[in-house]
Protein backbone atom coordinates (compact mmCIF):
# COMPACT_ATOMS: atom_id res chain seq x y z
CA UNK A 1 0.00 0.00 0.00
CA UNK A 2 1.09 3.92 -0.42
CA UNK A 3 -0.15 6.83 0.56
CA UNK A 4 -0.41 9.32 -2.03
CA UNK A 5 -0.13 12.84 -0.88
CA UNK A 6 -0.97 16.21 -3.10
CA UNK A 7 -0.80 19.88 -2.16
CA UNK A 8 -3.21 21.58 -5.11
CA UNK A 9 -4.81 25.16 -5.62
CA UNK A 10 -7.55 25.12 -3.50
CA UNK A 11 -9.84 26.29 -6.83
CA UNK A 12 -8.67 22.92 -8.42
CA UNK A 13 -9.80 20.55 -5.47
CA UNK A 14 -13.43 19.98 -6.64
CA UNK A 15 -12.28 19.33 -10.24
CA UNK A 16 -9.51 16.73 -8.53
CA UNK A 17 -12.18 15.13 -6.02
CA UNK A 18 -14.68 14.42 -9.00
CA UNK A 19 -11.59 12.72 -11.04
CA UNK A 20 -11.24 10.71 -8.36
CA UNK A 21 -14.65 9.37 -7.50
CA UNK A 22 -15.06 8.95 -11.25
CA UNK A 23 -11.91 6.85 -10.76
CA UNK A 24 -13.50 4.97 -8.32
CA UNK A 25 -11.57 6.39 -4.95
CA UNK A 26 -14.12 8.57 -3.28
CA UNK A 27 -12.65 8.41 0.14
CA UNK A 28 -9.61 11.11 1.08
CA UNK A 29 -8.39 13.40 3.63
CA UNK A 30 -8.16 16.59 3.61
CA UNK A 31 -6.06 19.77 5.15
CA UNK A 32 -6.19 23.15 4.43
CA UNK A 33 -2.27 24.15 4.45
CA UNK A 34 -0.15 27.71 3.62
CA UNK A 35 3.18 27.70 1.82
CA UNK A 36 5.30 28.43 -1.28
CA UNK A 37 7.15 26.59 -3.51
CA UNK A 38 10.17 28.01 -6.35
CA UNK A 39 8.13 31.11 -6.94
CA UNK A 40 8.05 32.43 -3.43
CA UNK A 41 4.93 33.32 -3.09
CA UNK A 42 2.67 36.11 -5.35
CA UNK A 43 3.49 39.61 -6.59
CA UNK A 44 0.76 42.09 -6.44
CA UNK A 45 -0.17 45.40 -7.35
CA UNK A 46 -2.75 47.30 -5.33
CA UNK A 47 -4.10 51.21 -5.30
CA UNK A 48 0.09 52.15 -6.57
CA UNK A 49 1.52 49.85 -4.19
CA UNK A 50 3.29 46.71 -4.53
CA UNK A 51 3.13 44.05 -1.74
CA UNK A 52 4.09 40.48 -1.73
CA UNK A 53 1.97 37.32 -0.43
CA UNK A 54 4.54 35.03 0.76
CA UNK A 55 2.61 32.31 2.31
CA UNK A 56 -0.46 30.89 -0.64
CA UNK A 57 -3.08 28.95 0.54
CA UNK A 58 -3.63 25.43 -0.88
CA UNK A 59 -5.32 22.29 -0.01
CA UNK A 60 -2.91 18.92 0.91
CA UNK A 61 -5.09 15.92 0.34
CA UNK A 62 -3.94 12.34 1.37
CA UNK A 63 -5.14 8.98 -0.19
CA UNK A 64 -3.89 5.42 0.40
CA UNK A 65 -4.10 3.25 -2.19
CA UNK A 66 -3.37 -0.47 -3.11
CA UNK A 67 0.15 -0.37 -4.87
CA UNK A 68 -1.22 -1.55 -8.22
CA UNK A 69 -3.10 1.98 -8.24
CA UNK A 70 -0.32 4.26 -7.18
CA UNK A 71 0.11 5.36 -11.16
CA UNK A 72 -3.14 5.71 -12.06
CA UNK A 73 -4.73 7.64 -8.97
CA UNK A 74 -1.29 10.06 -9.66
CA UNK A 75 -2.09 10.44 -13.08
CA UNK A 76 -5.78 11.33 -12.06
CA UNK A 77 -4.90 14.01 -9.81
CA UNK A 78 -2.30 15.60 -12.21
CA UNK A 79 -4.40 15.60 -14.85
CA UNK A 80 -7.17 17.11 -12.31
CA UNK A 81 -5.41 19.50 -11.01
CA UNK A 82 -3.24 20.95 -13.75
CA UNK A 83 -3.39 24.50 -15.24
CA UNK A 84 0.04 24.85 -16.43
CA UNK A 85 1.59 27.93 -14.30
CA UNK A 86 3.84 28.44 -11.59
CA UNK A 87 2.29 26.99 -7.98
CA UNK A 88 0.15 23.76 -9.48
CA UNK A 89 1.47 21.92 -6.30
CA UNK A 90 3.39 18.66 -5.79
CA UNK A 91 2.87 14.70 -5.23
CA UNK A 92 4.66 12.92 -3.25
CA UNK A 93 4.63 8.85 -2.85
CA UNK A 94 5.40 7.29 0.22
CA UNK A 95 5.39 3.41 1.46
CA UNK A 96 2.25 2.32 4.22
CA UNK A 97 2.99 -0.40 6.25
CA UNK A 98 -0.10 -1.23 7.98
CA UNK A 99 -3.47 0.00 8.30
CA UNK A 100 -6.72 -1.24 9.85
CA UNK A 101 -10.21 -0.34 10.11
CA UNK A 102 -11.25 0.70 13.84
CA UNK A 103 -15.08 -0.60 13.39
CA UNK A 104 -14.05 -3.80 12.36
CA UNK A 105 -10.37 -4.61 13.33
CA UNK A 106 -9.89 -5.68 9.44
CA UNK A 107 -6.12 -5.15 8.53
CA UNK A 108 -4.17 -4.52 5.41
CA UNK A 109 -5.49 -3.59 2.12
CA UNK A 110 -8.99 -5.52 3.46
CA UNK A 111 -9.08 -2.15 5.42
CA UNK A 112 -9.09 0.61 2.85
């Protein structure tokens, strides 16, 4: 199993949940999280005056998946969540051991 973690623009998160319930993985978690990446934040003008946002929101959802999925449910939220400029966010991949279902003690991929 993996858990698949994405930090999107918050305006692409409905567009990215859809793809992924069309997909056939409905269930996610989800944070509401401030940050910047290589463009350090936003550049704005306003009444003459320039002022810099440093800090953007964006949304981090988190997904675990069986390992068989890993490229597709990627590929979803890429595609999903893509506009082509600066700040579209990042995926990262990382290993699960173990997870079980509290309800019903269930274990392993049984549980997701």
């Amino acid at each position: 199993m993996q858990k698949i973690t994405a930090v999107i623009r918050i305006e692409k998160f409905d567009d990215v949940r859809a793809a992924l319930e069309k997909r056939g993985y409905p269930g996610l978690s989800l944070i509401r999280i401030e940050g910047h990446g290589k463009q350090r934040g936003l550049r704005q003008q306003f009444r003459g005056r320039e002022y810099t946002i440093e800090m953007l929101p964006k949304y981090e959802l988190s997904i675990v998946v069986k390992d068989s999925d890993v490229e597709a449910i990627v590929n979803t939220i890429m595609e999903a969540a893509r506009t082509g400029a600066a700040g579209d966010g990042k995926i990262f991949v990382s290993p699960v051991s173990a997870v079980y279902r509290i309800r019903t003690g269930e274990s392993g991929e049984h549980a997701l």
